[in-house]
Protein backbone atom coordinates (compact mmCIF):
# COMPACT_ATOMS: atom_id res chain seq x y z
CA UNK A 1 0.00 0.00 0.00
CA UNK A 2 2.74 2.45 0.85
CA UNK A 3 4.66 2.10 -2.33
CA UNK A 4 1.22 2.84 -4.18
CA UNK A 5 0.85 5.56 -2.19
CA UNK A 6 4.34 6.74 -2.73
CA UNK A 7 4.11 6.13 -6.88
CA UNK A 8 0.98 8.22 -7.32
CA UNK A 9 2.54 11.20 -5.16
CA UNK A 10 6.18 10.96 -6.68
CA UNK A 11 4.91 10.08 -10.08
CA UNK A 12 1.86 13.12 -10.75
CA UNK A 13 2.57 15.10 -7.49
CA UNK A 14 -1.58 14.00 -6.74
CA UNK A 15 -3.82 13.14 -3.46
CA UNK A 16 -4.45 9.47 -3.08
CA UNK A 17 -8.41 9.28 -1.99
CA UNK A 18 -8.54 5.51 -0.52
CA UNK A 19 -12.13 4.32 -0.93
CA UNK A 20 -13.76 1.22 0.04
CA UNK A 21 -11.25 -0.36 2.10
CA UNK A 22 -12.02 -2.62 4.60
CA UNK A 23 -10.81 -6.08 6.13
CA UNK A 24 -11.16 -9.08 5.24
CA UNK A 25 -11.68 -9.48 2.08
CA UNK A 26 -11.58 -12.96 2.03
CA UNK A 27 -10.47 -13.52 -1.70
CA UNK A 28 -7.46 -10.79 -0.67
CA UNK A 29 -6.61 -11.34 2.69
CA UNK A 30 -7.99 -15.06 3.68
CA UNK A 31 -10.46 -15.27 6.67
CA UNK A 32 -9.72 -13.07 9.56
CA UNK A 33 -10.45 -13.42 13.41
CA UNK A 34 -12.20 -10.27 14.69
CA UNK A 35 -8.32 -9.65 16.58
CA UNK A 36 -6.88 -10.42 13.36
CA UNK A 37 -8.70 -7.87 11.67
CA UNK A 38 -8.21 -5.03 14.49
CA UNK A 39 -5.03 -5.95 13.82
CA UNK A 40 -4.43 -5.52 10.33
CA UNK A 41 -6.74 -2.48 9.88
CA UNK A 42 -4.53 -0.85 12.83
CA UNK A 43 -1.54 -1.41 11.05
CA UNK A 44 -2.89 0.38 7.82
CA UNK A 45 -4.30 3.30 9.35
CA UNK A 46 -0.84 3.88 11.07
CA UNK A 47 0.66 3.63 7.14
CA UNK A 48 -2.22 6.28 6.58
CA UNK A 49 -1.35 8.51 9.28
CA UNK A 50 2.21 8.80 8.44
CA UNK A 51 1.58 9.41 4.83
CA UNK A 52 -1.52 11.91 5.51
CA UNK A 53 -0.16 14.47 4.07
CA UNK A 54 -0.78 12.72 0.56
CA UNK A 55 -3.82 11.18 1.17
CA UNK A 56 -6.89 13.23 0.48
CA UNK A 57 -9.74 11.23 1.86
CA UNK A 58 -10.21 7.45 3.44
CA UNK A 59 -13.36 5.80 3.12
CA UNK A 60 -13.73 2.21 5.32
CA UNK A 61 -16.17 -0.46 3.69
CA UNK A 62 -18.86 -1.26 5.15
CA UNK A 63 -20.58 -0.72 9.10
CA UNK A 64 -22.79 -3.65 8.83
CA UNK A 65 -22.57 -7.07 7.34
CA UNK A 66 -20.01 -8.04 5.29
CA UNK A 67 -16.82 -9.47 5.87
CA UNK A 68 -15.07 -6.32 6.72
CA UNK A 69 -18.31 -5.18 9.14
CA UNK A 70 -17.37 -2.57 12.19
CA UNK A 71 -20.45 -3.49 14.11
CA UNK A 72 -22.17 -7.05 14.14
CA UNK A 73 -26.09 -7.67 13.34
CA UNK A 74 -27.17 -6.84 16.81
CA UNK A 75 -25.28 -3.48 16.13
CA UNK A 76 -22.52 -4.22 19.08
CA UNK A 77 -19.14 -3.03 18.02
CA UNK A 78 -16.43 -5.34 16.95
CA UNK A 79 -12.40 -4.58 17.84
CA UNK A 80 -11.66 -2.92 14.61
CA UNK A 81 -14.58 -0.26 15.57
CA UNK A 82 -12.44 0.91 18.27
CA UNK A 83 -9.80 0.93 16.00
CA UNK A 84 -10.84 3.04 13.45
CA UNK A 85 -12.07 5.35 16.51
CA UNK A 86 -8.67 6.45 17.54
CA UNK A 87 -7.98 7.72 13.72
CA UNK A 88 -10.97 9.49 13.28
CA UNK A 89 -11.40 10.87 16.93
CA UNK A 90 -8.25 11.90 17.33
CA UNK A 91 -7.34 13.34 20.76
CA UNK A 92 -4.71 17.00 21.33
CA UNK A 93 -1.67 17.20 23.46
CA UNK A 94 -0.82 20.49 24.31
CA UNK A 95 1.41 22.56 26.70
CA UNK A 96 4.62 24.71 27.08
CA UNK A 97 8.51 23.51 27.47
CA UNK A 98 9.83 25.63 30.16
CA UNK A 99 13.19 25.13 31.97
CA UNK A 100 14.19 25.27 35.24
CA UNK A 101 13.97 28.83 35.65
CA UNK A 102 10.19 28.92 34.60
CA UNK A 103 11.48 30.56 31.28
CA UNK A 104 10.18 29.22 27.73
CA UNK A 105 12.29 27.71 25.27
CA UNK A 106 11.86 27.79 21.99
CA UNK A 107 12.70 25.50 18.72
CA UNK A 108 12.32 22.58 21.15
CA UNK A 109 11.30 19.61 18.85
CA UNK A 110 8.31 17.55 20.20
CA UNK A 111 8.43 14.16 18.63
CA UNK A 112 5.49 11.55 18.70
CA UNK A 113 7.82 8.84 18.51
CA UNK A 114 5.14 5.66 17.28
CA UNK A 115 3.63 8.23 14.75
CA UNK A 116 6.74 9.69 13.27
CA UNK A 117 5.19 13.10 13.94
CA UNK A 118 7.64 16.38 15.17
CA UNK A 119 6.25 19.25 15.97
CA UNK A 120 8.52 22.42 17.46
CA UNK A 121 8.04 24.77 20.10
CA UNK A 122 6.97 28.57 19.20
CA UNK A 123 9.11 31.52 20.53
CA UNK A 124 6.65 31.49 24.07
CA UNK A 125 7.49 27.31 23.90
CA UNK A 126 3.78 26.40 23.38
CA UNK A 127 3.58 23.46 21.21
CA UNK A 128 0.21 21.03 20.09
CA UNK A 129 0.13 18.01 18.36
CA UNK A 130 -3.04 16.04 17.17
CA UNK A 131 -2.82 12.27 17.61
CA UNK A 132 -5.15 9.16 17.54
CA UNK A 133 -5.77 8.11 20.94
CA UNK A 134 -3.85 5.35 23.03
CA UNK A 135 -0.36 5.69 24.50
CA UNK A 136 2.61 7.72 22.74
CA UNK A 137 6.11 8.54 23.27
CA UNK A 138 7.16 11.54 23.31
CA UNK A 139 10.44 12.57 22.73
CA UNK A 140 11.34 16.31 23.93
CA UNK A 141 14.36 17.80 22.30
CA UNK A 142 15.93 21.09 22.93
CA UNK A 143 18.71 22.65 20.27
CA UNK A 144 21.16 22.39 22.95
CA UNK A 145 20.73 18.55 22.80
CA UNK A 146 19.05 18.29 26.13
CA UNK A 147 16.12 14.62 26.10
CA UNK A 148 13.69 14.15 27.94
CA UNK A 149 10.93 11.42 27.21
CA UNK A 150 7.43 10.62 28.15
CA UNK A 151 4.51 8.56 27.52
CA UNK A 152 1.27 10.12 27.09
CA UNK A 153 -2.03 8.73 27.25
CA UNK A 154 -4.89 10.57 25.45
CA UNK A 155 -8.81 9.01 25.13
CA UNK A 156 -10.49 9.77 22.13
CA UNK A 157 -11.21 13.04 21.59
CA UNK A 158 -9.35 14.24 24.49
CA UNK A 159 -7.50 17.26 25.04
CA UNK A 160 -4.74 17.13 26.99
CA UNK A 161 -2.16 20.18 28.59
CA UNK A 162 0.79 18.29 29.33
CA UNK A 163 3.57 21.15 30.15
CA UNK A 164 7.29 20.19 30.30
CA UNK A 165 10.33 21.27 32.18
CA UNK A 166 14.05 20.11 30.67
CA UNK A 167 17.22 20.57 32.42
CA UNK A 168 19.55 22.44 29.94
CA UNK A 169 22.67 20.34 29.38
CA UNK A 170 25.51 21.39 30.86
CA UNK A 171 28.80 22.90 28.22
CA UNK A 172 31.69 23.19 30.70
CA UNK A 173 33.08 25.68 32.98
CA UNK A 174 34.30 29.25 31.94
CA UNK A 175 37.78 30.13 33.57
């Protein structure tokens, strides 16, 4: 999927629209337990996420009966359901970087570390960073070299301030 992805971006500069995918398609991807599919559809949508910035629009196939179904005939919700819920309720993080003074730093890179995301601080050291929900490292970064990492948890939807202090690293002694 990625390299067709990659082809029609490279190849005519265009927006892939994915419609009508689903899992399992039986003739395509052989029978599939309902983990099996939660699975596989969770491993495409994190594909999708890191290439979202040439993809256009994703369409999943089909809520109700089926083979690739999200909810079962007496309309209870199957794995992939929640699934798909963390892509398309994505939750926030948000906060500042501050060292140990209180003061802001800036140009700090924020780095979602299972979503290949990095976002940077602004000259105040705000950052935000929208995410599907579960747990995520974090990797905080200053231009100094100073790390410091965290895992976040966000629900869907949620919105969460998570503010950051980071030691600056120490460059010697002056004489």
């Amino acid at each position: 999927m990625e390299s067709y992805i990659d082809y029609f971006k490279n190849t005519y500069g265009a927006q892939v629209n994915l419609g009508e995918f689903g899992a399992p398609v039986p003739d395509l991807n052989g029978n599939m337990t309902e983990r099996e599919q939660s699975l596989y559809v969770s491993d495409l949508m994190k594909l999708f996420y890191r290439k979202r910035a040439s993809i256009s629009g994703l369409n999943y196939w089909t809520l109700r009966f089926g083979t690739t179904n999200l909810v079962n005939s007496d309309f209870s919700t199957r794995e992939v359901y929640d699934t798909l819920t963390k892509y398309y309720n994505p939750g926030v993080v948000y906060g500042r970087v501050l060292n140990n003074l209180g003061e802001p730093i800036k140009n700090v890179k924020v780095r979602a570390t299972n979503y290949d995301t990095t976002v940077v601080t602004d000259s105040n050291g705000y950052y935000s960073v929208q995410l599907p929900s579960g747990n995520t490292s974090y990797t905080f970064t200053t231009l100094e070299g100073a790390v410091k990492n965290v895992e976040i948890s966000l629900l869907p939807g949620e919105r969460k301030e998570y503010n950051q202090r980071i030691t600056p690293v120490e460059t010697g002694i002056i004489s």
